[in-house]
PDB file of N, CA and C in Angstrom:
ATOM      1  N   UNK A   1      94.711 142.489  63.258  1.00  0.00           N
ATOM      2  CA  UNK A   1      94.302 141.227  62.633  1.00  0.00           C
ATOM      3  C   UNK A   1      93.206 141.522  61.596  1.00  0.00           C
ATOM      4  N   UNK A   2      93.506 141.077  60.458  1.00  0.00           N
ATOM      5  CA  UNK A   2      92.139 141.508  59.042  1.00  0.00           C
ATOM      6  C   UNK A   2      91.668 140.085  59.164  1.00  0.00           C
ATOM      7  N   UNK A   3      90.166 140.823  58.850  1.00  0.00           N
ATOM      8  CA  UNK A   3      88.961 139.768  58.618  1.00  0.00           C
ATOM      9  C   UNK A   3      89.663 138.630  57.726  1.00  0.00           C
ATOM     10  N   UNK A   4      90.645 138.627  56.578  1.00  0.00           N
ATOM     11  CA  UNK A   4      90.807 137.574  56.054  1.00  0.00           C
ATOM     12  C   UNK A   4      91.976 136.365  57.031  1.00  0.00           C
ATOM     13  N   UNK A   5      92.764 137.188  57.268  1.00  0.00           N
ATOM     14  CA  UNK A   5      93.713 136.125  58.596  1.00  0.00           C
ATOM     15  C   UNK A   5      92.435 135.249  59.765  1.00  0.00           C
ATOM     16  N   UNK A   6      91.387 136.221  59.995  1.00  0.00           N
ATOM     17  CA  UNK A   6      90.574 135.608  61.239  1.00  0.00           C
ATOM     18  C   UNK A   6      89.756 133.928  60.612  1.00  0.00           C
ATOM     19  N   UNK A   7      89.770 134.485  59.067  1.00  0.00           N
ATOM     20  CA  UNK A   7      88.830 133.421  58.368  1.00  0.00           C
ATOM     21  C   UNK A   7      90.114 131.915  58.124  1.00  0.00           C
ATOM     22  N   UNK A   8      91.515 132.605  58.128  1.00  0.00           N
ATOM     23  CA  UNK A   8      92.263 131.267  57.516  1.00  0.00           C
ATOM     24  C   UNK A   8      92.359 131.080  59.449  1.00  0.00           C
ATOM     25  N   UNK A   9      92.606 131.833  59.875  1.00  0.00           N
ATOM     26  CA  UNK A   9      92.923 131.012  61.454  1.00  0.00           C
ATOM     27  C   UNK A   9      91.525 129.981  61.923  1.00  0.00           C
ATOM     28  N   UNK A  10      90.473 130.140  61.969  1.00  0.00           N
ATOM     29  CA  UNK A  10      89.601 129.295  61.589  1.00  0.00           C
ATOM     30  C   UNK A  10      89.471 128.464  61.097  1.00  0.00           C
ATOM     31  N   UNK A  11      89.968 127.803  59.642  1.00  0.00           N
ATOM     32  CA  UNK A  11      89.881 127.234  58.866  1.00  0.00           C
ATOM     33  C   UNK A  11      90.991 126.119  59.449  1.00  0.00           C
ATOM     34  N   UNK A  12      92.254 126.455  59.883  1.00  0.00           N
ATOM     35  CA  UNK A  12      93.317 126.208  60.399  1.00  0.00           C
ATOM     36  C   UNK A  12      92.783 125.158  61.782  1.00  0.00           C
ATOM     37  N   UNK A  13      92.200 125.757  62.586  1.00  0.00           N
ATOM     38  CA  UNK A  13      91.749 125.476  63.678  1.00  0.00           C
ATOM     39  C   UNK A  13      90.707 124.081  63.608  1.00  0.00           C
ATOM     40  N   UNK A  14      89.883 124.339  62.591  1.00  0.00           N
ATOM     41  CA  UNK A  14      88.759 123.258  61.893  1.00  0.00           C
ATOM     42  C   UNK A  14      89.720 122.133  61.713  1.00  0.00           C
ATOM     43  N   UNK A  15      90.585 122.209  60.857  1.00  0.00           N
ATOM     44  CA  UNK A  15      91.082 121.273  60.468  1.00  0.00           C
ATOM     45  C   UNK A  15      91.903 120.409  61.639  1.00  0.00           C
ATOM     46  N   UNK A  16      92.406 121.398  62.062  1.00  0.00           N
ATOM     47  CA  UNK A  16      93.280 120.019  64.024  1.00  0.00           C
ATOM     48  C   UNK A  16      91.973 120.135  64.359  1.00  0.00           C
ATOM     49  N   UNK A  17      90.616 120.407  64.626  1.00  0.00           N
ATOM     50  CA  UNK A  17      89.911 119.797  65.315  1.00  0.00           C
ATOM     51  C   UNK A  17      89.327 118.283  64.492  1.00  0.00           C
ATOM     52  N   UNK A  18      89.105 118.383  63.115  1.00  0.00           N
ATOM     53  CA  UNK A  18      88.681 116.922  62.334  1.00  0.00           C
ATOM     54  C   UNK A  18      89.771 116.099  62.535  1.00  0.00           C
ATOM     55  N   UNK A  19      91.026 116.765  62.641  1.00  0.00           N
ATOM     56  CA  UNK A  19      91.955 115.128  62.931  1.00  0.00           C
ATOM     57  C   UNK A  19      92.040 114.738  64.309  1.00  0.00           C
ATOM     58  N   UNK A  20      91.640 115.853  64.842  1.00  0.00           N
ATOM     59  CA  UNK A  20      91.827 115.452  66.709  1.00  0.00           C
ATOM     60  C   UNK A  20      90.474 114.546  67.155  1.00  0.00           C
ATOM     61  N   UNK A  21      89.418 114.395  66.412  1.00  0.00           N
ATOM     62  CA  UNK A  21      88.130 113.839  66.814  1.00  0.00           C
ATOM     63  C   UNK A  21      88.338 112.371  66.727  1.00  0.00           C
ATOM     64  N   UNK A  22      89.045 111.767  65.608  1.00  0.00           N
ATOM     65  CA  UNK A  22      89.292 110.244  65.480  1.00  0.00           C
ATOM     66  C   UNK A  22      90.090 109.827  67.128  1.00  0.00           C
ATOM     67  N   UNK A  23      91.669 110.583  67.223  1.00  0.00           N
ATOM     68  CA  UNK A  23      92.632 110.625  68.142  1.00  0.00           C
ATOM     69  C   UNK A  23      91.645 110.149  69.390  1.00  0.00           C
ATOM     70  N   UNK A  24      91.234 111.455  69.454  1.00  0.00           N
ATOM     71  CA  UNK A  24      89.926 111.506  70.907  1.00  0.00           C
ATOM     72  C   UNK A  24      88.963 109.971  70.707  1.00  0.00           C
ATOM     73  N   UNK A  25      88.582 109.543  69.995  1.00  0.00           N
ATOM     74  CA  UNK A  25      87.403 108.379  69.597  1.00  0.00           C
ATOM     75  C   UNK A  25      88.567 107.600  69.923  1.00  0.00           C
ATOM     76  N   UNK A  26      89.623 106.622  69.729  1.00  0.00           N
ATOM     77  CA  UNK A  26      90.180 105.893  69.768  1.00  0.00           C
ATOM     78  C   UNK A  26      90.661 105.945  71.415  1.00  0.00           C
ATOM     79  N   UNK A  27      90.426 107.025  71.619  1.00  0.00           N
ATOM     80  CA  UNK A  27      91.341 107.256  73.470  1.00  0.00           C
ATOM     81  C   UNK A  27      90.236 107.104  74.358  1.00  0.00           C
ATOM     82  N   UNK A  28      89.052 107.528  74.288  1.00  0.00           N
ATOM     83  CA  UNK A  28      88.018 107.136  74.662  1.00  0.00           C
ATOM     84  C   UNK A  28      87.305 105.581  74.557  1.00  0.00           C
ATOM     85  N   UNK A  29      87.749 105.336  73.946  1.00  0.00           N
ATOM     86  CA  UNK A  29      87.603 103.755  73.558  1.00  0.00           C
ATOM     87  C   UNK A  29      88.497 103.169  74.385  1.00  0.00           C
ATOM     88  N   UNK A  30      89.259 103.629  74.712  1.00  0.00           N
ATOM     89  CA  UNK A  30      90.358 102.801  75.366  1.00  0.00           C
ATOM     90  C   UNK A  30      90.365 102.954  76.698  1.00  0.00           C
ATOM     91  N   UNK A  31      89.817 103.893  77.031  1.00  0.00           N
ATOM     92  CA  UNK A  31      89.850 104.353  78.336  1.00  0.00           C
ATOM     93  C   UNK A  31      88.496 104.254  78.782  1.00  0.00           C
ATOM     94  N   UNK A  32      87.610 103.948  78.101  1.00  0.00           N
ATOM     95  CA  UNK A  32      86.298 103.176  78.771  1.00  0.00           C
ATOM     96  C   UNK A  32      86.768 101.555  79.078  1.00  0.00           C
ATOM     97  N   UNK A  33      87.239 100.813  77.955  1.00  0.00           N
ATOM     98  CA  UNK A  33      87.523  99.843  77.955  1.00  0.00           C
ATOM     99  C   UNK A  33      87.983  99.070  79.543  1.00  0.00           C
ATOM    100  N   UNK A  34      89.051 100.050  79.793  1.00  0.00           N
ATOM    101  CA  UNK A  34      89.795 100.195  81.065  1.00  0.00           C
ATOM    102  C   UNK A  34      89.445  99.917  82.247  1.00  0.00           C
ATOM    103  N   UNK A  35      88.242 101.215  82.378  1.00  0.00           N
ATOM    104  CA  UNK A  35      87.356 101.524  83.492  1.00  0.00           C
ATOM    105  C   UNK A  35      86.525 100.502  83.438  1.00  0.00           C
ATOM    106  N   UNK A  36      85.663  99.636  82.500  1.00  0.00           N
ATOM    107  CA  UNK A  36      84.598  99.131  82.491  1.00  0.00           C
ATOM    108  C   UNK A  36      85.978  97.251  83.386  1.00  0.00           C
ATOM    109  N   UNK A  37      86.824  97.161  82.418  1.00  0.00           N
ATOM    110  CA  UNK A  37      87.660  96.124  83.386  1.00  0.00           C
ATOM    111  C   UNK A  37      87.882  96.068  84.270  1.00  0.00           C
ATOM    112  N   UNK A  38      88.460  97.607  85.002  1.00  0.00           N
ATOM    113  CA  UNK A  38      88.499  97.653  86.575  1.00  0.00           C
ATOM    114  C   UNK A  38      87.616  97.519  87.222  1.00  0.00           C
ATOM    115  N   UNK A  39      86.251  98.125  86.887  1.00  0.00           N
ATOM    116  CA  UNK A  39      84.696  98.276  87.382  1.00  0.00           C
ATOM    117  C   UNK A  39      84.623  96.727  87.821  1.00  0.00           C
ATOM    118  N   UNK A  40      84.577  95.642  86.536  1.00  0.00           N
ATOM    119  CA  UNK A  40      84.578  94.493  86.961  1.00  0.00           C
ATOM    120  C   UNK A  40      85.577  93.702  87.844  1.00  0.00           C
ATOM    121  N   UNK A  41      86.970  94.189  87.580  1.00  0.00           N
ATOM    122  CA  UNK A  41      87.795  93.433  88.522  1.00  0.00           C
ATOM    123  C   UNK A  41      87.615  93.710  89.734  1.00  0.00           C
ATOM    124  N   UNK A  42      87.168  95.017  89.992  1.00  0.00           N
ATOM    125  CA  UNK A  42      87.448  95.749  91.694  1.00  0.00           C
ATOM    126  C   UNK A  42      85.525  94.516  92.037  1.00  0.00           C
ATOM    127  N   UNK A  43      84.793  94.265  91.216  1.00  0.00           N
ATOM    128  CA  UNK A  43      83.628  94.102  92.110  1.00  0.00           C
ATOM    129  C   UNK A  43      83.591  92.723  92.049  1.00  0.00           C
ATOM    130  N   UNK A  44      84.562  91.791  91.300  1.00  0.00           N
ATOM    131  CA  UNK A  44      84.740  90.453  91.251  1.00  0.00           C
ATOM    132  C   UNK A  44      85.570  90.382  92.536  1.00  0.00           C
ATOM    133  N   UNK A  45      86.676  91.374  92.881  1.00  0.00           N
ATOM    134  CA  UNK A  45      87.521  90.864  93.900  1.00  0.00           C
ATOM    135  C   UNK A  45      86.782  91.132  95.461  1.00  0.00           C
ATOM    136  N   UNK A  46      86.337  92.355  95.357  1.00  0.00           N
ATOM    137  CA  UNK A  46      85.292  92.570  96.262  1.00  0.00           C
ATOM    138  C   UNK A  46      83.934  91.817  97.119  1.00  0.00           C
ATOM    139  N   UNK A  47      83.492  90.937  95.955  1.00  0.00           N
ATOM    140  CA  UNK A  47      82.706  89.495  96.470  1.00  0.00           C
ATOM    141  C   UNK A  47      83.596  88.450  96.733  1.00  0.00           C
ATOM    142  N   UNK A  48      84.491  88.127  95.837  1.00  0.00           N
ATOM    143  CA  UNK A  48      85.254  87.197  96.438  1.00  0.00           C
ATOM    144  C   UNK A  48      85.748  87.342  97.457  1.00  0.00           C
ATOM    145  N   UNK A  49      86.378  88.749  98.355  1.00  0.00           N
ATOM    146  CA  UNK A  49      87.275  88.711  99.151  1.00  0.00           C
ATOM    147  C   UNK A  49      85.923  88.662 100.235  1.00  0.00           C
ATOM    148  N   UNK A  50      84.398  89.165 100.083  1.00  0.00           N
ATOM    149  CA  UNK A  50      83.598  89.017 101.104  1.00  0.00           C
ATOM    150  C   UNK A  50      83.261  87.322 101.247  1.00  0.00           C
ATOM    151  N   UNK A  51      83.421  86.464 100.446  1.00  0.00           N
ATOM    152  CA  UNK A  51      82.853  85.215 100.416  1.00  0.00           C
ATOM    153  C   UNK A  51      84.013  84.918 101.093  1.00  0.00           C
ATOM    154  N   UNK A  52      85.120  84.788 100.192  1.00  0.00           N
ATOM    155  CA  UNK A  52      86.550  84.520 101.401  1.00  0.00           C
ATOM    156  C   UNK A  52      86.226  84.707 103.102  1.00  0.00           C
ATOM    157  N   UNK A  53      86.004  86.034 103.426  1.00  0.00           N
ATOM    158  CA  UNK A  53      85.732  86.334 104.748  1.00  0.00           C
ATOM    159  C   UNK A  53      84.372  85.205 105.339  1.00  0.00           C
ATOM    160  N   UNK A  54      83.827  85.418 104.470  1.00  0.00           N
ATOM    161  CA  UNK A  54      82.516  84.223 105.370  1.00  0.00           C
ATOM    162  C   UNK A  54      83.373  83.007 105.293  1.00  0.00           C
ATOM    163  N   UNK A  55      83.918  82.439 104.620  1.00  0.00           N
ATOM    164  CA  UNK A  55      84.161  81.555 104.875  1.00  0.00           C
ATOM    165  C   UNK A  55      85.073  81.084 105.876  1.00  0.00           C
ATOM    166  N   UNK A  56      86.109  81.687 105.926  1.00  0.00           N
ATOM    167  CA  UNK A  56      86.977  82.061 106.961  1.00  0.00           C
ATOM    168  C   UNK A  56      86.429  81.580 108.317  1.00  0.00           C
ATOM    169  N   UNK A  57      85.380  82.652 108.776  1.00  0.00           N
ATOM    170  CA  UNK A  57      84.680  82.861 109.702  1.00  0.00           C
ATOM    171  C   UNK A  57      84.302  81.262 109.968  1.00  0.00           C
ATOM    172  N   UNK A  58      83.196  80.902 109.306  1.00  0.00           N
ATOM    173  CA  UNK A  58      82.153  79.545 108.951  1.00  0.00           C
ATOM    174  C   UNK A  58      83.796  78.170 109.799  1.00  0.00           C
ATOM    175  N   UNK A  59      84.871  78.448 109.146  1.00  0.00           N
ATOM    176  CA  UNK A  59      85.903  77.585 108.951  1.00  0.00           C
ATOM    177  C   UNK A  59      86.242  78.014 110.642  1.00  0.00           C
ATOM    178  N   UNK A  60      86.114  78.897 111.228  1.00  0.00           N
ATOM    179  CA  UNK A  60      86.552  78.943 112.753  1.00  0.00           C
ATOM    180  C   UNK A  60      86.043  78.415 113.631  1.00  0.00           C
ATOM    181  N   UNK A  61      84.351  78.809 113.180  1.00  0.00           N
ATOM    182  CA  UNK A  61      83.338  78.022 113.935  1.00  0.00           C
ATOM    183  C   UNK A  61      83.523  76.766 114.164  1.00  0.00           C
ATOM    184  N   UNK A  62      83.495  76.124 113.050  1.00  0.00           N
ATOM    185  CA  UNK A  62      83.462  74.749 113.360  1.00  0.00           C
ATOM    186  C   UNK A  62      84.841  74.269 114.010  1.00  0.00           C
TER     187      UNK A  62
END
């Protein structure tokens, strides 16, 4: 391998990494997006299903 092939394989390499950085930014975006929805759905359903249970309970008692 000559020093000049090592410099275009480089150059080569640079370049899929500047188009792969947007790709990556847009997938990351999306996939936080995701997590941050589930984060909330799993801890919305999670109180609800504990309030459900008290109530439940409260509803036997009497």
């Amino acid at each position: 391998m000559k020093r000049g092939d090592f410099i275009n394989h480089n150059k080569a390499q640079q370049k899929d990494f500047t188009f792969f950085i947007p790709v990556l930014r847009r997938h990351l975006f999306i996939v936080m997006s995701n997590v941050i929805l589930i984060y909330f759905l799993i801890k919305f359903l999670i109180l609800d299903y504990r309030k459900l249970v008290q109530h439940m309970l409260i509803l036997q008692e009497n």
